[in-house]
C-alpha atoms as a PDB file:
ATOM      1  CA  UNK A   1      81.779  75.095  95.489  1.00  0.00           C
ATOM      2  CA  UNK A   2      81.899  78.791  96.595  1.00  0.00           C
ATOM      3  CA  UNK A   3      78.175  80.692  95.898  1.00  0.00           C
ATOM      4  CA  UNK A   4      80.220  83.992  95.733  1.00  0.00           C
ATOM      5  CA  UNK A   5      83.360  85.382  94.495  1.00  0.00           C
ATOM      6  CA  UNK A   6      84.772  89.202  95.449  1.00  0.00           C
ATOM      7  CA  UNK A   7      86.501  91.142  93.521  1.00  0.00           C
ATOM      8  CA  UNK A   8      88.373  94.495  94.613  1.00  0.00           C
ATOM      9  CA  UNK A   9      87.239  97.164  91.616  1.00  0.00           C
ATOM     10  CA  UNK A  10      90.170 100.141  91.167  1.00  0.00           C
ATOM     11  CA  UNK A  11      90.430 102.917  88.768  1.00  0.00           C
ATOM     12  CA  UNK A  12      93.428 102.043  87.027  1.00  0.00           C
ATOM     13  CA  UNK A  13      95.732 105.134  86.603  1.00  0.00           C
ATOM     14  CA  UNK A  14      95.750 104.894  82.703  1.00  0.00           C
ATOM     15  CA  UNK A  15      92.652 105.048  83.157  1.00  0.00           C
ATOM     16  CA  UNK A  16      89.346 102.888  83.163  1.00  0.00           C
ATOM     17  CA  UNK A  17      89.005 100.389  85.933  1.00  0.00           C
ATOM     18  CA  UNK A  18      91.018  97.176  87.032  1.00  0.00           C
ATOM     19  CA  UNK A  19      89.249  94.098  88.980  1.00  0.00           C
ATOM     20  CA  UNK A  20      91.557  91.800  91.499  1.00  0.00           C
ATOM     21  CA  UNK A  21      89.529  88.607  92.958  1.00  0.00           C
ATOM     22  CA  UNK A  22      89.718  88.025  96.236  1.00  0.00           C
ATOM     23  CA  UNK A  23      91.456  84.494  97.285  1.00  0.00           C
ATOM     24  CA  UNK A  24      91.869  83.321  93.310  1.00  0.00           C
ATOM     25  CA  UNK A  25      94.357  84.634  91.049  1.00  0.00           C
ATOM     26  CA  UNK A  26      91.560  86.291  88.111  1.00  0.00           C
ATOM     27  CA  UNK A  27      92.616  90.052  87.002  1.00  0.00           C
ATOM     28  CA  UNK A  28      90.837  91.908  84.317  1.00  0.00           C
ATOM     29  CA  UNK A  29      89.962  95.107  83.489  1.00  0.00           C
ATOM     30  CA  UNK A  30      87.859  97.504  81.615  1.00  0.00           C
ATOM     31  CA  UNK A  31      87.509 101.365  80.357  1.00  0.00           C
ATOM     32  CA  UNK A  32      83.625 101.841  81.632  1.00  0.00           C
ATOM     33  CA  UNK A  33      81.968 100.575  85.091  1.00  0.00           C
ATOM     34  CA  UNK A  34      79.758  98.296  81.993  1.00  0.00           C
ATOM     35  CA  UNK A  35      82.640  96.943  80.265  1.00  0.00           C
ATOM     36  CA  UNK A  36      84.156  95.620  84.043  1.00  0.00           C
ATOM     37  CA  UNK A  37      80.930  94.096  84.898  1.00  0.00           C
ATOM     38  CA  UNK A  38      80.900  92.355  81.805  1.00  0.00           C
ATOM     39  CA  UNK A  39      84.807  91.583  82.021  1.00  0.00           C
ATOM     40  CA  UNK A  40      84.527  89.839  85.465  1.00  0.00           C
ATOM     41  CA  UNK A  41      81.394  87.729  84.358  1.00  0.00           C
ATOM     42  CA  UNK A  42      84.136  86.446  81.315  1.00  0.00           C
ATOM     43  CA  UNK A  43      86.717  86.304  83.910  1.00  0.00           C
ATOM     44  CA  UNK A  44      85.198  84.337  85.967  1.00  0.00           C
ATOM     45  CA  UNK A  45      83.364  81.603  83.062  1.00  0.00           C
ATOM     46  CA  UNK A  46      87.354  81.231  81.258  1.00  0.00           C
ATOM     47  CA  UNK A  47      88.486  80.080  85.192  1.00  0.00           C
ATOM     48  CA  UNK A  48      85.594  77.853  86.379  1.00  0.00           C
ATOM     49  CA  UNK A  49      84.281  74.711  84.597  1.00  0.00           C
ATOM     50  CA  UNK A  50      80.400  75.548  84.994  1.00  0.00           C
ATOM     51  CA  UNK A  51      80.010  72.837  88.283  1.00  0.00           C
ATOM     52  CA  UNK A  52      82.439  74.937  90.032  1.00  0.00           C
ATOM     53  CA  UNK A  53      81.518  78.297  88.575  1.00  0.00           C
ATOM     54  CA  UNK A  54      80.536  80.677  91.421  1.00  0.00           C
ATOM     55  CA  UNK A  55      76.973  81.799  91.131  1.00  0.00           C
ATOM     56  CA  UNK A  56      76.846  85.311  92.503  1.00  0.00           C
ATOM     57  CA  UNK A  57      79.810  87.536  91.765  1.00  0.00           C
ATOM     58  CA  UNK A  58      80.573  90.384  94.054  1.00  0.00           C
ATOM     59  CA  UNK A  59      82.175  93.934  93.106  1.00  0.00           C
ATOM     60  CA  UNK A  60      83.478  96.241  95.582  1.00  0.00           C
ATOM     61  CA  UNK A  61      84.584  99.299  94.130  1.00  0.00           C
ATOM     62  CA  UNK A  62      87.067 101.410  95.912  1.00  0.00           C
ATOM     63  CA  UNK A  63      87.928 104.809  95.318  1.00  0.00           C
ATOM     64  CA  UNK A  64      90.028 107.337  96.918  1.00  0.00           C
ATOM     65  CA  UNK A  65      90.041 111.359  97.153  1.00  0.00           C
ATOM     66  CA  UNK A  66      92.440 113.115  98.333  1.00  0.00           C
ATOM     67  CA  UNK A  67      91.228 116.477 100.193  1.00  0.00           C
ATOM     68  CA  UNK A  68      93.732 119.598 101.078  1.00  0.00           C
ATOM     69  CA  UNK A  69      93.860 120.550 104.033  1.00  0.00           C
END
């Protein structure tokens, strides 16, 4: 049983946010940094049974800017 799943946070370009595990194949997304919190934790119950259910889940956001030069 793994104590700690990743997943890769993006905004999505129609806007809100998309979430990508690392290593499993869970997607979800959300419209507000509350709603993908809450949308991974569901994610993440629907694809475990609760023995195997990671305990910690892990959100690295990403998020790019663009600066001219």
């Amino acid at each position: 049983m793994a104590t700690e799943i990743i997943f890769v946070v993006e905004e999505s370009p129609e806007g809100g946010f998309e979430a990508k595990a690392l290593g499993h194949s869970i997607y979800t997304q959300g419209e507000t940094m509350q709603e993908i919190r809450e949308a991974t934790k569901d994610a993440v119950s629907c694809h475990f049974e609760e023995n195997d259910r990671p305990r910690i889940i892990r959100l690295h956001w990403v998020k790019d800017e663009l600066i001219a030069v």
